[in-house]
C-alpha atoms as a PDB file:
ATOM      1  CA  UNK A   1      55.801-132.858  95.727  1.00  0.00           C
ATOM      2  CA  UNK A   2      52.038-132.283  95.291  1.00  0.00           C
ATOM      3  CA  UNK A   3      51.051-128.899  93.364  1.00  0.00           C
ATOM      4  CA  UNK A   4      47.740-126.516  94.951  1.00  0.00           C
ATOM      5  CA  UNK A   5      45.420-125.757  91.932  1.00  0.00           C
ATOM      6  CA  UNK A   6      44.010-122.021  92.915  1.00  0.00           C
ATOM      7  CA  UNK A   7      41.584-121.036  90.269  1.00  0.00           C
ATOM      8  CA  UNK A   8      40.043-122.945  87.390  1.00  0.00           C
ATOM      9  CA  UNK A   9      38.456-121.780  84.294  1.00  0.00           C
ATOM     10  CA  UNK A  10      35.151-122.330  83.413  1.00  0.00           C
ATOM     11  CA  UNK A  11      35.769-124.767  80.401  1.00  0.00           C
ATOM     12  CA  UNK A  12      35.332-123.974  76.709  1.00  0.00           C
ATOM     13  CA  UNK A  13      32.688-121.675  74.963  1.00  0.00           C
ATOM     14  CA  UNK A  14      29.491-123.697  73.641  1.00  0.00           C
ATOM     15  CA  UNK A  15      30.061-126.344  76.491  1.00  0.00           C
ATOM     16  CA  UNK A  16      27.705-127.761  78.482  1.00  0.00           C
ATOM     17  CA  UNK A  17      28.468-127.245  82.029  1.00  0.00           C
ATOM     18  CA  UNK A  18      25.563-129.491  84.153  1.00  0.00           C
ATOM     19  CA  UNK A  19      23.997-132.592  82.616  1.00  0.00           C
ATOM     20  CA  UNK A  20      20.872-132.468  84.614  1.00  0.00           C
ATOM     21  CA  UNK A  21      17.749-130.828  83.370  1.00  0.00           C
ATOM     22  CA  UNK A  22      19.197-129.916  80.187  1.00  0.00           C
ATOM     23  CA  UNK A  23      17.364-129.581  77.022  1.00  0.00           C
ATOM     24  CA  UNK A  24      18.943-129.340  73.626  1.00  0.00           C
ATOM     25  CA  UNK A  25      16.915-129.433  70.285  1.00  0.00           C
ATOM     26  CA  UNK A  26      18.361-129.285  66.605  1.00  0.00           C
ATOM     27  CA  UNK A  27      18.105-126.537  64.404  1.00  0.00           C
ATOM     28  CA  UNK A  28      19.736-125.504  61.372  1.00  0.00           C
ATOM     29  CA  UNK A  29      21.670-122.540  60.718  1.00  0.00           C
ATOM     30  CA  UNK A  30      19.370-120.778  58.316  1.00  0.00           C
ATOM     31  CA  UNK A  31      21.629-117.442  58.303  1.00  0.00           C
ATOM     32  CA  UNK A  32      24.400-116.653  55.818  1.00  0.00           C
ATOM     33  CA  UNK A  33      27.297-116.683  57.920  1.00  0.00           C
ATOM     34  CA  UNK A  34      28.623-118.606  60.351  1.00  0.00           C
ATOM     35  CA  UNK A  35      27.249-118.937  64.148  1.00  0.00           C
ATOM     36  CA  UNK A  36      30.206-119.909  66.723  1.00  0.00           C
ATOM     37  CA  UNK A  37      29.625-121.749  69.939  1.00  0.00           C
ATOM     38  CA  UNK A  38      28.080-120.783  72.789  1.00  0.00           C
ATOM     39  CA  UNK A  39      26.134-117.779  70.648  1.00  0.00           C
ATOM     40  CA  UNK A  40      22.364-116.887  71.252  1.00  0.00           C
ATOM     41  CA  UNK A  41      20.333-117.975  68.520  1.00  0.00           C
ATOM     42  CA  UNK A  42      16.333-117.210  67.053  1.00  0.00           C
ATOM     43  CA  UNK A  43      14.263-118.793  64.789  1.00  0.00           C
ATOM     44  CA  UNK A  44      14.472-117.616  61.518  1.00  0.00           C
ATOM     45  CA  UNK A  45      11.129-115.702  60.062  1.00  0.00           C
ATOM     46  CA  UNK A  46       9.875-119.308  59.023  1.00  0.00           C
ATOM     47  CA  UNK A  47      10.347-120.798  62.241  1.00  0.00           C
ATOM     48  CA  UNK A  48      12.286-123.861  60.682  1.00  0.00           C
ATOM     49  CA  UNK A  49      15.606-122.797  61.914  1.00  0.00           C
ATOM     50  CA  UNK A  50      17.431-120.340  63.726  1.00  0.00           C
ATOM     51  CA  UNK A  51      19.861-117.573  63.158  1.00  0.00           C
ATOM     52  CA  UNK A  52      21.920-115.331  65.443  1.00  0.00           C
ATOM     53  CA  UNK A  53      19.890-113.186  67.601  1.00  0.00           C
ATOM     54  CA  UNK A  54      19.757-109.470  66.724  1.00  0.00           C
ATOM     55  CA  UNK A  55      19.768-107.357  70.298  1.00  0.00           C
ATOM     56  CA  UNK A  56      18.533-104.755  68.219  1.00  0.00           C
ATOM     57  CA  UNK A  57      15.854-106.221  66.161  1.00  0.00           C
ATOM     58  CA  UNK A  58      14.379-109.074  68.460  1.00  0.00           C
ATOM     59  CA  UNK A  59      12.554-109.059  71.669  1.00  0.00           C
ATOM     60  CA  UNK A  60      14.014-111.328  74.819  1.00  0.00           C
ATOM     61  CA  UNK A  61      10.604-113.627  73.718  1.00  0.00           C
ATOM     62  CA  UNK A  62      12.691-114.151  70.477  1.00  0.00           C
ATOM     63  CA  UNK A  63      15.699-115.719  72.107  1.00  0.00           C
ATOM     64  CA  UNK A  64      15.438-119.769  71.786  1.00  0.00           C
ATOM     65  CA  UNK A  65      18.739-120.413  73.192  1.00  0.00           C
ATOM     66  CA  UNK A  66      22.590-120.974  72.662  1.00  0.00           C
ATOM     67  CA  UNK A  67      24.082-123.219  70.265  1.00  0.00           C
ATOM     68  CA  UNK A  68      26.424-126.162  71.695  1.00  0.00           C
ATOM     69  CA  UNK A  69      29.945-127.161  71.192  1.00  0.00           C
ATOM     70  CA  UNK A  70      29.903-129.804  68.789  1.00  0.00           C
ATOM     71  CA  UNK A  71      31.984-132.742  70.434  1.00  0.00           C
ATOM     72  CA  UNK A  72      32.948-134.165  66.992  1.00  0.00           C
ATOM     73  CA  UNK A  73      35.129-130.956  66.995  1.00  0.00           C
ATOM     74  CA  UNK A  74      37.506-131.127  69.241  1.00  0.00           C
ATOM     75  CA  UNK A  75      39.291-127.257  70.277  1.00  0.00           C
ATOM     76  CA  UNK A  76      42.904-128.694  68.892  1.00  0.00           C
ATOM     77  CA  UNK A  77      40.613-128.759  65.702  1.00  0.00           C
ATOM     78  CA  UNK A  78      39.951-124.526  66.076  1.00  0.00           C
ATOM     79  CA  UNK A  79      43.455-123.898  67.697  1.00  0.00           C
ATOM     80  CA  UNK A  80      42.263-121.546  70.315  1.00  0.00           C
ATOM     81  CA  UNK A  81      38.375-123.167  71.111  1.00  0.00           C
ATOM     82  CA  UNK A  82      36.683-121.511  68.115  1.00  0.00           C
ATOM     83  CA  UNK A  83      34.478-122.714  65.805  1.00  0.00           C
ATOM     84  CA  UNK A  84      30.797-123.383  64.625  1.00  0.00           C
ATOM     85  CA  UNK A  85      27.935-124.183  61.943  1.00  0.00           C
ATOM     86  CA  UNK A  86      28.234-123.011  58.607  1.00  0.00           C
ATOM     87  CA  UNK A  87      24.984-122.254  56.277  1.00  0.00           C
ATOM     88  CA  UNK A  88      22.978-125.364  56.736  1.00  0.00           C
ATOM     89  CA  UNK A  89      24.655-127.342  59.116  1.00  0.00           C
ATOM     90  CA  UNK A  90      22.516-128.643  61.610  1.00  0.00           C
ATOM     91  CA  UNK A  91      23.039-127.035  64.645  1.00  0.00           C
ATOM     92  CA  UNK A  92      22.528-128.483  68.714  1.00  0.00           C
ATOM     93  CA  UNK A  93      21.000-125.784  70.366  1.00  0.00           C
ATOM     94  CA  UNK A  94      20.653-125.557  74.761  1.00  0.00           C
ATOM     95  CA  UNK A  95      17.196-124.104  74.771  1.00  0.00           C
ATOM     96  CA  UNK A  96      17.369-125.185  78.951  1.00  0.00           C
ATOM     97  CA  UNK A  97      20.141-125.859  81.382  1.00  0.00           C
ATOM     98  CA  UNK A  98      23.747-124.584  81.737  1.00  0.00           C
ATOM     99  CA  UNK A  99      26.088-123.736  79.442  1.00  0.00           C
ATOM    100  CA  UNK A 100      29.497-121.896  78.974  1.00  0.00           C
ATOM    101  CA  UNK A 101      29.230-117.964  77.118  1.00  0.00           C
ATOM    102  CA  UNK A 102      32.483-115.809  76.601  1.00  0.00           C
ATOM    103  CA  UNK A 103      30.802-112.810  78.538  1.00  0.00           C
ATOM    104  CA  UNK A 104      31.466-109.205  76.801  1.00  0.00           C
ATOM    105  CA  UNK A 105      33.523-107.179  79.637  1.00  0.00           C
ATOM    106  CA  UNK A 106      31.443-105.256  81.824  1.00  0.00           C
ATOM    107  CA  UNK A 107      32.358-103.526  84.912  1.00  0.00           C
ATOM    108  CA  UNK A 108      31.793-105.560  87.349  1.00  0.00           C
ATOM    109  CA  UNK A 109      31.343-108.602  85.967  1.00  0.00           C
ATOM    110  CA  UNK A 110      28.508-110.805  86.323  1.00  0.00           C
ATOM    111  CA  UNK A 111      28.192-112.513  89.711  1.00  0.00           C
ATOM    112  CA  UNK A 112      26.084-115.502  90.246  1.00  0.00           C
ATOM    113  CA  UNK A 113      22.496-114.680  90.183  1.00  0.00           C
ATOM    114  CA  UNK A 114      22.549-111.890  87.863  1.00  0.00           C
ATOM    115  CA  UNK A 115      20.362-111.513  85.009  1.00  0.00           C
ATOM    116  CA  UNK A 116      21.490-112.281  81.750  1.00  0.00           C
ATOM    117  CA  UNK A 117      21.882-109.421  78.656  1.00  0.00           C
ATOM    118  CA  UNK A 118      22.461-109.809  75.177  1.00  0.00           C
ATOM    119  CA  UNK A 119      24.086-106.441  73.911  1.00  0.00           C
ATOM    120  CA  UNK A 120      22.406-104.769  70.899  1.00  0.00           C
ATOM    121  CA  UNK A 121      24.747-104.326  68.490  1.00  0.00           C
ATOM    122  CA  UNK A 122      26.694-107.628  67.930  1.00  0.00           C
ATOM    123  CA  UNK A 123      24.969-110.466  69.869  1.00  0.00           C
ATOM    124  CA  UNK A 124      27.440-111.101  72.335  1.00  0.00           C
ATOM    125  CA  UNK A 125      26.303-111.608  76.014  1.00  0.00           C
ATOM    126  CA  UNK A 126      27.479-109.195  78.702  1.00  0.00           C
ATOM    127  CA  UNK A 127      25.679-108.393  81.903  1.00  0.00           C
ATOM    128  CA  UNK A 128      23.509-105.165  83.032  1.00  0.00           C
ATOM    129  CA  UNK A 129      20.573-103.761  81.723  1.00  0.00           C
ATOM    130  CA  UNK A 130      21.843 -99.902  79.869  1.00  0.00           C
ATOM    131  CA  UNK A 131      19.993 -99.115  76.900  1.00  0.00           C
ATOM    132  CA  UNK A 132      22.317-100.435  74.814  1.00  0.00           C
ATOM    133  CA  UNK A 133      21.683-103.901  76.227  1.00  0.00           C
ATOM    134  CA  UNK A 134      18.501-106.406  75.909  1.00  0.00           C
ATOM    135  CA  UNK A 135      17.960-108.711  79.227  1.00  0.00           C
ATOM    136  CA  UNK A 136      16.890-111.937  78.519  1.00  0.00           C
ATOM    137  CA  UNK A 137      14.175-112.821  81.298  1.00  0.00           C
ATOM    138  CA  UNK A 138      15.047-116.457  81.296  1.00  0.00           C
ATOM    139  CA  UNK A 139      18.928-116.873  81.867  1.00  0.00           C
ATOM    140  CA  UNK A 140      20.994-116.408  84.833  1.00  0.00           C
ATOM    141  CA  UNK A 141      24.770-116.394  85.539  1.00  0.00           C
ATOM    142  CA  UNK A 142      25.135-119.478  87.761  1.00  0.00           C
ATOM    143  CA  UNK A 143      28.996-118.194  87.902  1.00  0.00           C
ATOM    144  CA  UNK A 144      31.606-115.295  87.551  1.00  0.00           C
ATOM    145  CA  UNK A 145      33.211-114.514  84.708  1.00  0.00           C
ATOM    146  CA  UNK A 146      36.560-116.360  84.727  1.00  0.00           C
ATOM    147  CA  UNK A 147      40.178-114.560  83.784  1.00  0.00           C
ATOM    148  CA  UNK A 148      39.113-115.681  80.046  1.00  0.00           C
ATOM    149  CA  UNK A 149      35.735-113.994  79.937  1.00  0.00           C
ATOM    150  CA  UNK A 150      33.917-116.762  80.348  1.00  0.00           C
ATOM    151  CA  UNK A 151      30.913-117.240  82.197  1.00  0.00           C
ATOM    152  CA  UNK A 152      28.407-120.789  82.909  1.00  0.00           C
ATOM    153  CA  UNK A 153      24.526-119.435  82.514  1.00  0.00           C
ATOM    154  CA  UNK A 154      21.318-120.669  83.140  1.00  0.00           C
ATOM    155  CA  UNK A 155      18.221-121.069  81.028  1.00  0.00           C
ATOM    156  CA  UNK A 156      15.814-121.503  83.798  1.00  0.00           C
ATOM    157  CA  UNK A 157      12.930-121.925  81.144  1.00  0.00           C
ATOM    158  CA  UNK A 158      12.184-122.730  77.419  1.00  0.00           C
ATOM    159  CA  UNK A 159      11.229-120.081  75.106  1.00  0.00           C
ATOM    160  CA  UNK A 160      10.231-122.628  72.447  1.00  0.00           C
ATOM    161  CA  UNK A 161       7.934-125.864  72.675  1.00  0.00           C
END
């Protein structure tokens, strides 16, 4: 006897969701700590690689983009889908085109068409524009947040060459 699927999740964080008109460039990870998957990244103050972006520092004309799921590391690799780049490693970074975000909790969530928000304290993206959040004017939700918190976005244009 066949089974009804009802709701599926939106895949893993750092994934790319749409293949066409997708952009990704490589960067390193010029920060000190690690940046995980599907996290919005800047250049760094010499503009040779990027770090994670700083809601509270940086302007939305800072934000480059989100770094990629590597797929030389699989999620059984991370247990529960986490991971990222160290100190140095070269990074793949989605700079236009869909990708997967775990989406802060807001109430309501994002719906498709929404503007994108990166909250200032901690980097994580959520949706609204309080004062203690920093739209980005060039991403999109292209879906609702899914029962794991995560969300597909657009970048609907490149803030970098």
């Amino acid at each position: 006897m066949g089974k009804v699927l009802s709701s599926f999740g939106n895949g893993f964080v750092g994934s790319v969701s749409k293949s066409i008109d997708n952009v990704i460039i490589p960067l390193a990870n010029a920060g000190e700590s690690e940046i995980g998957f599907g996290m919005p990244v800047a250049f760094d103050e010499d503009k040779i690689g990027a770090v994670l972006f700083d809601g509270a520092e940086m302007t939305a004309a800072d934000f480059i983009g989100v770094t990629v799921r590597n797929p030389a590391k699989p999620p059984s690799e991370y247990g529960k889908s986490e991971g990222g780049y160290a100190p140095g490693d070269i990074m793949d970074v989605l700079v236009r085109g869909h990708i997967v975000v775990k989406v802060v909790s807001a109430n309501p969530g994002p719906a498709p068409g929404d503007p994108v928000a990166v909250l200032k304290s901690g980097g994580r993206f959520t949706a609204g524009s309080e004062t203690t959040k920093l739209p980005l004017t060039n991403a999109r939700y292209s879906s609702s947040a899914d029962a794991s918190g995560l969300a597909e976005i657009v970048l609907d244009k490149r803030n970098v060459i």
